[in-house]
Protein backbone atom coordinates (compact mmCIF):
# COMPACT_ATOMS: atom_id res chain seq x y z
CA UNK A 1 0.00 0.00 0.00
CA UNK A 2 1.25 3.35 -0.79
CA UNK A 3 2.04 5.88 1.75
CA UNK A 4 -0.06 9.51 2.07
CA UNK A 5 1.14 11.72 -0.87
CA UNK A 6 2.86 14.45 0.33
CA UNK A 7 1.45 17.83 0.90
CA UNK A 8 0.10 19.83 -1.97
CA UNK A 9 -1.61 23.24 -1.89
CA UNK A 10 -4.22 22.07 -4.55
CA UNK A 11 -4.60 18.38 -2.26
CA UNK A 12 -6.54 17.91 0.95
CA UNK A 13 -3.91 17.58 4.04
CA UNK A 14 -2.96 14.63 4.63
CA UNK A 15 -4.61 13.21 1.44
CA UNK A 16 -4.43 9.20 1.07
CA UNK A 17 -5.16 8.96 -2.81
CA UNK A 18 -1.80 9.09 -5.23
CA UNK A 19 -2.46 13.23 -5.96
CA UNK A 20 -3.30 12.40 -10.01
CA UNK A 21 -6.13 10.00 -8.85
CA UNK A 22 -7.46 12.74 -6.62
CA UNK A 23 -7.25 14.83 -9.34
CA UNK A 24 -9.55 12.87 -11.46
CA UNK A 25 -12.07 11.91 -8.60
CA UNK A 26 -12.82 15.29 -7.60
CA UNK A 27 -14.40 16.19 -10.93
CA UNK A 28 -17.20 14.01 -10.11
CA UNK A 29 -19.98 14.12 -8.25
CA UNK A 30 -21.32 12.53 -4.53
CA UNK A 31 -23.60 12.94 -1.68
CA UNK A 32 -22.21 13.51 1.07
CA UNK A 33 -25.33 13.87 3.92
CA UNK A 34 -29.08 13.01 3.79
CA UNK A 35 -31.07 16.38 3.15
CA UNK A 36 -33.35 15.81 6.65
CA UNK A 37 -30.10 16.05 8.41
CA UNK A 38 -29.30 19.50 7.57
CA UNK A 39 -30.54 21.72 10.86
CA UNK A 40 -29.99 25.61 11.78
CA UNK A 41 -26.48 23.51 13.29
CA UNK A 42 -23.73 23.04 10.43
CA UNK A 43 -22.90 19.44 10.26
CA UNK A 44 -19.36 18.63 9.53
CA UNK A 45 -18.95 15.90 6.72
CA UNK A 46 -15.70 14.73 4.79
CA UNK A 47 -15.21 14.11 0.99
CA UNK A 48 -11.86 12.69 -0.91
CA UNK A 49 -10.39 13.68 2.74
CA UNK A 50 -11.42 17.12 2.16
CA UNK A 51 -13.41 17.99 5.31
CA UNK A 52 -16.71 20.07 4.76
CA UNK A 53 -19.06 22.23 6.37
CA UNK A 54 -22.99 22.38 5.77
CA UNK A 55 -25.62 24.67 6.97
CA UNK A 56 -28.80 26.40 5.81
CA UNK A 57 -29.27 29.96 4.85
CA UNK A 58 -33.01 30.10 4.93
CA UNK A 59 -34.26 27.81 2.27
CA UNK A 60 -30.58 27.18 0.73
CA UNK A 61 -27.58 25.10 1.45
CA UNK A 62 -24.49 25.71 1.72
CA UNK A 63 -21.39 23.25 1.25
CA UNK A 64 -18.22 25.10 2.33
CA UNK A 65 -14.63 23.77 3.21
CA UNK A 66 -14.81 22.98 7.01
CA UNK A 67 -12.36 25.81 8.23
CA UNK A 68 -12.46 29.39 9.46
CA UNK A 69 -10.01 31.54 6.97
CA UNK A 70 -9.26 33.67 10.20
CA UNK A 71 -7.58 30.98 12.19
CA UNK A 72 -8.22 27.85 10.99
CA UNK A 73 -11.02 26.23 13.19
CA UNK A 74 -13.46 23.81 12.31
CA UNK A 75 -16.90 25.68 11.32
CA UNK A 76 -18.50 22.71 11.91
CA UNK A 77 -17.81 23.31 16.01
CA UNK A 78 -19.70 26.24 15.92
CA UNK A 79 -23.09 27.27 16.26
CA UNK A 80 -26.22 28.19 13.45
CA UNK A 81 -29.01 30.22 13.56
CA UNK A 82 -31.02 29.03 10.07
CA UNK A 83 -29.43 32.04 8.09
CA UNK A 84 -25.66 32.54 9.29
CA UNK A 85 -23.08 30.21 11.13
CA UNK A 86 -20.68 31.51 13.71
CA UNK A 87 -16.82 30.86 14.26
CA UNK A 88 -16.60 29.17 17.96
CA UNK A 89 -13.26 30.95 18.25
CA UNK A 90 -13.90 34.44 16.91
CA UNK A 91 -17.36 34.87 16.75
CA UNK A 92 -16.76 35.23 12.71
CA UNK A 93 -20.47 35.00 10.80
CA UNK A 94 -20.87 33.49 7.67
CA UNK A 95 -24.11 33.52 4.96
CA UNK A 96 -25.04 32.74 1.81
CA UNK A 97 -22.42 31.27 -0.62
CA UNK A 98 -19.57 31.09 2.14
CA UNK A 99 -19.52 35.00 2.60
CA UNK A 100 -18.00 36.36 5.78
CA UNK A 101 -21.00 38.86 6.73
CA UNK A 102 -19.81 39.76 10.28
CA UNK A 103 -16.62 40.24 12.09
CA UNK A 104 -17.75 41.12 15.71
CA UNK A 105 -14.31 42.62 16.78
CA UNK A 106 -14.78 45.10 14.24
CA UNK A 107 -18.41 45.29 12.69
CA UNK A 108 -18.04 48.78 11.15
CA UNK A 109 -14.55 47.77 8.81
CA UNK A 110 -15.45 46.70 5.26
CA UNK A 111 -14.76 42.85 4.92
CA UNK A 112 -11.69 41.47 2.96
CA UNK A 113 -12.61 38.84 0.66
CA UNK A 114 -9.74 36.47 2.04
CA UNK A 115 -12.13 35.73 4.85
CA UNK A 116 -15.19 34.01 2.67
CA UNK A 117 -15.19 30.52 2.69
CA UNK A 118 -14.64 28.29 -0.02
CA UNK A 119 -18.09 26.69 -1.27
CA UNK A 120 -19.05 24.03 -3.46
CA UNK A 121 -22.26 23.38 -5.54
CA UNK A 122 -25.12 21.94 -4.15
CA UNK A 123 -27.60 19.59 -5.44
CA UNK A 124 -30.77 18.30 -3.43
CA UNK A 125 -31.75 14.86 -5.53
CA UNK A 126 -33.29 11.49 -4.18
CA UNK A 127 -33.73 13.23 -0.32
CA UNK A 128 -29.26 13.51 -0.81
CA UNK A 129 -26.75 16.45 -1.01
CA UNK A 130 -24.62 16.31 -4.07
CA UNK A 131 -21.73 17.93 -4.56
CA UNK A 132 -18.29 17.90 -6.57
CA UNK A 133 -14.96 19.42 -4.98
CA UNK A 134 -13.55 20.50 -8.55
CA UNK A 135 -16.83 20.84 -10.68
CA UNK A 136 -16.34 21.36 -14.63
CA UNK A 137 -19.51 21.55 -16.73
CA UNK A 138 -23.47 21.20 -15.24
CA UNK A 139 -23.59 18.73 -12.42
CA UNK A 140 -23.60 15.04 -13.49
CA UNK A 141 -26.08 13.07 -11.10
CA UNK A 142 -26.94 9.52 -11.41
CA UNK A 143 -30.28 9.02 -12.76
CA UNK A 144 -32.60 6.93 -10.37
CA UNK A 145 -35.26 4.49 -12.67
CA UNK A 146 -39.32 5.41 -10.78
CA UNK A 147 -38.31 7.69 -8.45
CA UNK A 148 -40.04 10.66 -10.22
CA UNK A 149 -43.21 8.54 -10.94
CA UNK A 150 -46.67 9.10 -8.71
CA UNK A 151 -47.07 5.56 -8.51
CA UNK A 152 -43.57 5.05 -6.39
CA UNK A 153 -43.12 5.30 -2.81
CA UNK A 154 -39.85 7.23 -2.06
CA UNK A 155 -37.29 6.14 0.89
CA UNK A 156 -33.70 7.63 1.64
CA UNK A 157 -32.15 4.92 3.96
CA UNK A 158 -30.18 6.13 7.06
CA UNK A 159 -26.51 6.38 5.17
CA UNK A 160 -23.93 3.67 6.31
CA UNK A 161 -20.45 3.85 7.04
CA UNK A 162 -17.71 1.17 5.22
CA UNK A 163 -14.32 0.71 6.48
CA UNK A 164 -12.92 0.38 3.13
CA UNK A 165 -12.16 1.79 -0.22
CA UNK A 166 -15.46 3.15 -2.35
CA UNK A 167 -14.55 0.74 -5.33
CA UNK A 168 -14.36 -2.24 -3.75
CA UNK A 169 -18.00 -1.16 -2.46
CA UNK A 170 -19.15 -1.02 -5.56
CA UNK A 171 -17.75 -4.15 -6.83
CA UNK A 172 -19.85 -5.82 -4.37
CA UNK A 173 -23.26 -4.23 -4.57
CA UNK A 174 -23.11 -5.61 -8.57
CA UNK A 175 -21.56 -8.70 -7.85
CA UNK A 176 -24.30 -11.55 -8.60
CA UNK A 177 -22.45 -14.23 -7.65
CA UNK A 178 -22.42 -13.55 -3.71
CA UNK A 179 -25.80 -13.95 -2.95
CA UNK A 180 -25.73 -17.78 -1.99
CA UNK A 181 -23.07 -17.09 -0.01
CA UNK A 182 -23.54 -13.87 1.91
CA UNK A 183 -27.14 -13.18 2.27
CA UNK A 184 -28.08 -16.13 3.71
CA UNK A 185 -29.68 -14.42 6.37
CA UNK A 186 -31.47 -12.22 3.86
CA UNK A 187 -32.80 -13.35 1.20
CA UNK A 188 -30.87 -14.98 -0.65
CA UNK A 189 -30.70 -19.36 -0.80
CA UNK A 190 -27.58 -21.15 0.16
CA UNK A 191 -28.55 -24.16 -2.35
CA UNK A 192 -29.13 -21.48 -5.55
CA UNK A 193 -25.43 -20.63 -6.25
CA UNK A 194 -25.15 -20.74 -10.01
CA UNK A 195 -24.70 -17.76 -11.97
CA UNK A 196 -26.41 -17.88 -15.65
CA UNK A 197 -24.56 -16.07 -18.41
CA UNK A 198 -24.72 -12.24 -18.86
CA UNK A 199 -23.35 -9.44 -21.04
CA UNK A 200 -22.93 -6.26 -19.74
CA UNK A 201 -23.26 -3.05 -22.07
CA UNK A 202 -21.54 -0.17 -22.24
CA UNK A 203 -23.34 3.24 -21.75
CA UNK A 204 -22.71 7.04 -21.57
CA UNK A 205 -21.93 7.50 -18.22
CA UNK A 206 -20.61 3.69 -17.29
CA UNK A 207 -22.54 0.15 -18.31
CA UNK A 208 -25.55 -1.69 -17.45
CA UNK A 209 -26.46 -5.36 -16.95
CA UNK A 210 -29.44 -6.84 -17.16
CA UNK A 211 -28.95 -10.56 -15.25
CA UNK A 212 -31.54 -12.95 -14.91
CA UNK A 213 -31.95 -16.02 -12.21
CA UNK A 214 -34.29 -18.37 -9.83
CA UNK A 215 -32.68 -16.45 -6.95
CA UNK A 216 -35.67 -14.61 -5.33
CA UNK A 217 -35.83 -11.21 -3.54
CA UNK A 218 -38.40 -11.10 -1.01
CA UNK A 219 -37.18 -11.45 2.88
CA UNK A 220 -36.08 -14.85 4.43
CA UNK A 221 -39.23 -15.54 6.19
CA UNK A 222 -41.88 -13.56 4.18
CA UNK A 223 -44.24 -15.56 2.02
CA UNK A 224 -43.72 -13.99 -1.53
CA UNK A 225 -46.63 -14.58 -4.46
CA UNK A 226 -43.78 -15.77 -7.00
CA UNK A 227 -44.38 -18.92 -9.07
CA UNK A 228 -42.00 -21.65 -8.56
CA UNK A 229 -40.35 -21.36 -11.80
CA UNK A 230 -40.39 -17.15 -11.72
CA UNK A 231 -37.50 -15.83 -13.64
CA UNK A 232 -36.11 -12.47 -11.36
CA UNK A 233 -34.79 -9.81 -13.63
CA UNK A 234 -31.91 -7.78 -11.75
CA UNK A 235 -31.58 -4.83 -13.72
CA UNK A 236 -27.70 -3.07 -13.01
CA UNK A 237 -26.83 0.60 -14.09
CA UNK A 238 -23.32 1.72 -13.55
CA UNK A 239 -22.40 5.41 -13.05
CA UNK A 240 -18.66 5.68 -12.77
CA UNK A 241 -17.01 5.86 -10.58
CA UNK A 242 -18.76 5.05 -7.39
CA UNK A 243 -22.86 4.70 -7.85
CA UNK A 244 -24.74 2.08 -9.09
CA UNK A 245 -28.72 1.31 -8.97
CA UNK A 246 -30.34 -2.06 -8.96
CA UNK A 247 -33.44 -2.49 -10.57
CA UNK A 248 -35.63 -5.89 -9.11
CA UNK A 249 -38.55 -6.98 -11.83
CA UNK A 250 -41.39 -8.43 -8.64
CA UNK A 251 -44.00 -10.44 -9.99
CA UNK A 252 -46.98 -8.97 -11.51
CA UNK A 253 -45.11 -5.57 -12.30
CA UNK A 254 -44.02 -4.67 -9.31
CA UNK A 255 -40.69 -2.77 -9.26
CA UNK A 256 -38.15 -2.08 -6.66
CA UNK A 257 -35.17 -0.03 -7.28
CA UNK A 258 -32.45 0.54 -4.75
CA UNK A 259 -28.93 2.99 -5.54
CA UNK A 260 -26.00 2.74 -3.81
CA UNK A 261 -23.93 6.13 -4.05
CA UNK A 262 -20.49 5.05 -2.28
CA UNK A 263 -18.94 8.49 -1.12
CA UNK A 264 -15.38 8.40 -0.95
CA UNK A 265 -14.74 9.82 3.08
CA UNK A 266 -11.29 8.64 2.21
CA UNK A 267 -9.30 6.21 0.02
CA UNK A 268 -9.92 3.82 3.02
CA UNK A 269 -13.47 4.92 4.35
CA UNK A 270 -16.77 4.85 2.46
CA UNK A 271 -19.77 6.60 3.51
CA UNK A 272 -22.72 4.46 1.61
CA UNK A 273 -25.91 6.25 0.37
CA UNK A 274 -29.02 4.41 -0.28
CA UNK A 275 -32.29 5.95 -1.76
CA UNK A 276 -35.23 2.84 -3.02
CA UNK A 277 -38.43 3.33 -4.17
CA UNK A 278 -40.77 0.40 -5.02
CA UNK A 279 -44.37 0.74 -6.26
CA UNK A 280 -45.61 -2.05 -3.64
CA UNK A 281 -45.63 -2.32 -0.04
CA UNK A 282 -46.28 0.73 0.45
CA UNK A 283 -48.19 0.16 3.62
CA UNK A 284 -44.92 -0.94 5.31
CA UNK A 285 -43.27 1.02 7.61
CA UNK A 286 -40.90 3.14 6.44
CA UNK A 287 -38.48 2.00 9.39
CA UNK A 288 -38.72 -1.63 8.63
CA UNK A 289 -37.50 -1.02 5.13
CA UNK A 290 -34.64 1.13 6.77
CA UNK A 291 -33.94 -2.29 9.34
CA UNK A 292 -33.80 -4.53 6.01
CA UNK A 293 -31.61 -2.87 3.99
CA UNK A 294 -29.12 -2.23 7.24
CA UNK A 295 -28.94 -6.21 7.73
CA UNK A 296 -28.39 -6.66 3.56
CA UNK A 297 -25.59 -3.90 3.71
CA UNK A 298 -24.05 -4.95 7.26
CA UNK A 299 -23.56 -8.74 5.52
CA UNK A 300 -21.81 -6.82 2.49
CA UNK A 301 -20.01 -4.31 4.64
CA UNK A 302 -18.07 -7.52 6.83
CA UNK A 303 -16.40 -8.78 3.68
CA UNK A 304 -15.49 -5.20 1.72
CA UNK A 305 -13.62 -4.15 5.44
CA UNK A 306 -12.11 -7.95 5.17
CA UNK A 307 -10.87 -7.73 1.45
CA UNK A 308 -6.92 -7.59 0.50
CA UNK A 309 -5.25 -5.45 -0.91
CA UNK A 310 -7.77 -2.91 -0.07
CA UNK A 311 -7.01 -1.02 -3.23
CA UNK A 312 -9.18 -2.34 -6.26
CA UNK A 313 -6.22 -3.39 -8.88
CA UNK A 314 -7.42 -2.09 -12.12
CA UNK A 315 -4.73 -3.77 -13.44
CA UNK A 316 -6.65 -7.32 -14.60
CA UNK A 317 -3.33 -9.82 -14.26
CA UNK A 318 -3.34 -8.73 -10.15
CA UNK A 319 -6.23 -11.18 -9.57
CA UNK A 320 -8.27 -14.17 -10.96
CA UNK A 321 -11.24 -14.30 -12.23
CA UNK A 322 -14.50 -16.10 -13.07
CA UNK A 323 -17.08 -16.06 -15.80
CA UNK A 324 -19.62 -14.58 -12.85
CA UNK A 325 -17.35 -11.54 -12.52
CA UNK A 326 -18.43 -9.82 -16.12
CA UNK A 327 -19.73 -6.91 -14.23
CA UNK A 328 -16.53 -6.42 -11.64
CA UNK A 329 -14.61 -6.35 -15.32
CA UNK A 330 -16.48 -4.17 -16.61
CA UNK A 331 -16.29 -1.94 -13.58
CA UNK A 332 -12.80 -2.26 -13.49
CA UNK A 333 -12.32 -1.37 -16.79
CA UNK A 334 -14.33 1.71 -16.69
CA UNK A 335 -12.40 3.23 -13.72
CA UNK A 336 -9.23 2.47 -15.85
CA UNK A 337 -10.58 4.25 -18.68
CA UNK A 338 -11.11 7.64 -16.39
CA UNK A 339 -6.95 7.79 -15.75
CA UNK A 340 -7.08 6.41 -12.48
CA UNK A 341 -4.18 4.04 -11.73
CA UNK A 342 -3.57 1.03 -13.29
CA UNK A 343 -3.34 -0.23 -9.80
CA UNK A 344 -5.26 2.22 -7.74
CA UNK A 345 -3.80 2.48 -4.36
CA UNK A 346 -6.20 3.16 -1.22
């Protein structure tokens, strides 16, 4: 494993991705909280080791590097109102777009631009922040199949944190041939581990793959209406680098689709985001769904934190491989395309 890269002015401190990799990353795009957790407090987050602040101004948001210009202290300890936040150290006030508004040891001196913070775009989308550290062009979200339509129940899932690197996160959540193994506990059935053939297909923004199977979806323990011989569609869309939504065909049209948006807290810490929506069950509560999806993610989470080398060798002769692993190929191939490295070090 490489060591940190050494200090840059344009790099986080203490930045664990090689700098060029970095580079690359921050051009995209990631949530980084749940929209309901925004308050009139700023809430401290971290992206690509670059440590952020977020508060309201009224009825916008505001994503802003997590540091005081005056003398360097966390935002993020200090206190809101709804409109402003306050420096715990100097009393500093701070509005819309990162501007300084108010210096209390000297309210009546005009304001030197040194002292606004540095703020990043916002987008609200599937109950998530989005935002992009080095943005170039209009902001590139993942689409989410449903969750626009009336007939679809939205849910944004309590977020959930990964011990390991955002790629190998990924890999998982589209890895099909897991399930028998894994999710046991789940859903999934420990005597149903063959994988049928699949192709995926390249797209604008990444690939998709549409993977078909006997291996039901509904709850161990819940009585499903499926017939016997029911084929389950798994429908995958890939959004490089790090989000990926999973489309389940139900029986008798029913649809559940579930994203998982891995944000990069670090080159060895994920923070995972998942919005569903599903046009059934809707009577269920909301917290139950929230319970599930904890237990599926918790079984994934004990084998990405286990995995060596924690990196995700994009390089193809670093590990074997199976006919099952079409998808992790794919992926791998993808992130290669972008420029990151051919083995990319976490």
């Amino acid at each position: 494993m490489n060591s940190i890269s050494p200090a840059r002015p344009d790099l986080p401190q203490n930045c664990t991705f090689e700098a060029d990799d970095w580079q690359i990353l921050a051009k995209c795009w990631y949530p980084v909280a749940l929209e309901r957790e925004i308050t009139d407090q700023p809430l401290g987050v971290t992206l690509l080791d670059e440590r952020l602040v977020i508060y309201k101004t009224g009825d916008d948001i505001v994503i802003a590097r997590d540091l005081c210009p005056h003398r360097g202290v966390p935002l993020s300890m200090g206190s809101g109102n709804g409109q402003t936040i306050a420096c715990p150290y100097h009393g500093l006030r701070f509005g819309a777009e990162g501007r300084c508004i108010h210096i209390p040891a000297h309210p009546d001196s005009s304001i030197p631009g040194k002292l606004h913070l540095r703020a990043f775009p916002v987008v609200r989308r599937y109950g998530l922040l989005w935002t992009c550290l080095r943005p170039e062009g209009p902001p590139d979200i993942p689409d989410m199949p449903h969750w626009d339509e009336a007939d679809f129940q939205q849910i944004t899932c309590p977020w959930i944190d990964i011990g390991g690197f955002a790629g190998r996160q990924v890999e998982g959540f589209i890895d099909v041939a897991h399930f028998a193994f894994v999710h046991t506990d789940t859903f999934a059935d420990p005597n149903n581990a063959v994988v049928p053939p699949y192709v995926p297909r390249k797209t604008e923004k990444g690939f998709e793959a549409e993977y078909r199977s006997t291996v039901g979806n509904y709850p161990i323990g819940v009585n499903g209406s499926a017939p016997e011989d029911f084929i389950w569609l798994r429908h995958f869309r890939v959004h490089f680098p790090f989000t990926a939504t999973l489309e389940i065909h139900f029986p008798d049209q029913a649809r559940l689709v579930i994203m998982n948006a891995a944000s990069p807290v670090s080159a060895r810490k994920t923070r995972m985001f998942a919005p569903i929506c599903r046009n059934f069950d809707k009577d269920i509560p909301v917290q139950d769904v929230y319970d599930f999806n904890q237990r599926v993610f918790e079984e994934d989470r004990a084998l990405v934190e286990a995995q060596k080398p924690e990196c995700l060798p994009l390089d193809p002769t670093l590990e074997a491989h199976i006919m099952a692993d079409r998808s992790s190929i794919a992926y791998r191939r993808g992130l290669r395309d972008m420029g990151l490295s051919r083995f990319f070090i976490s």
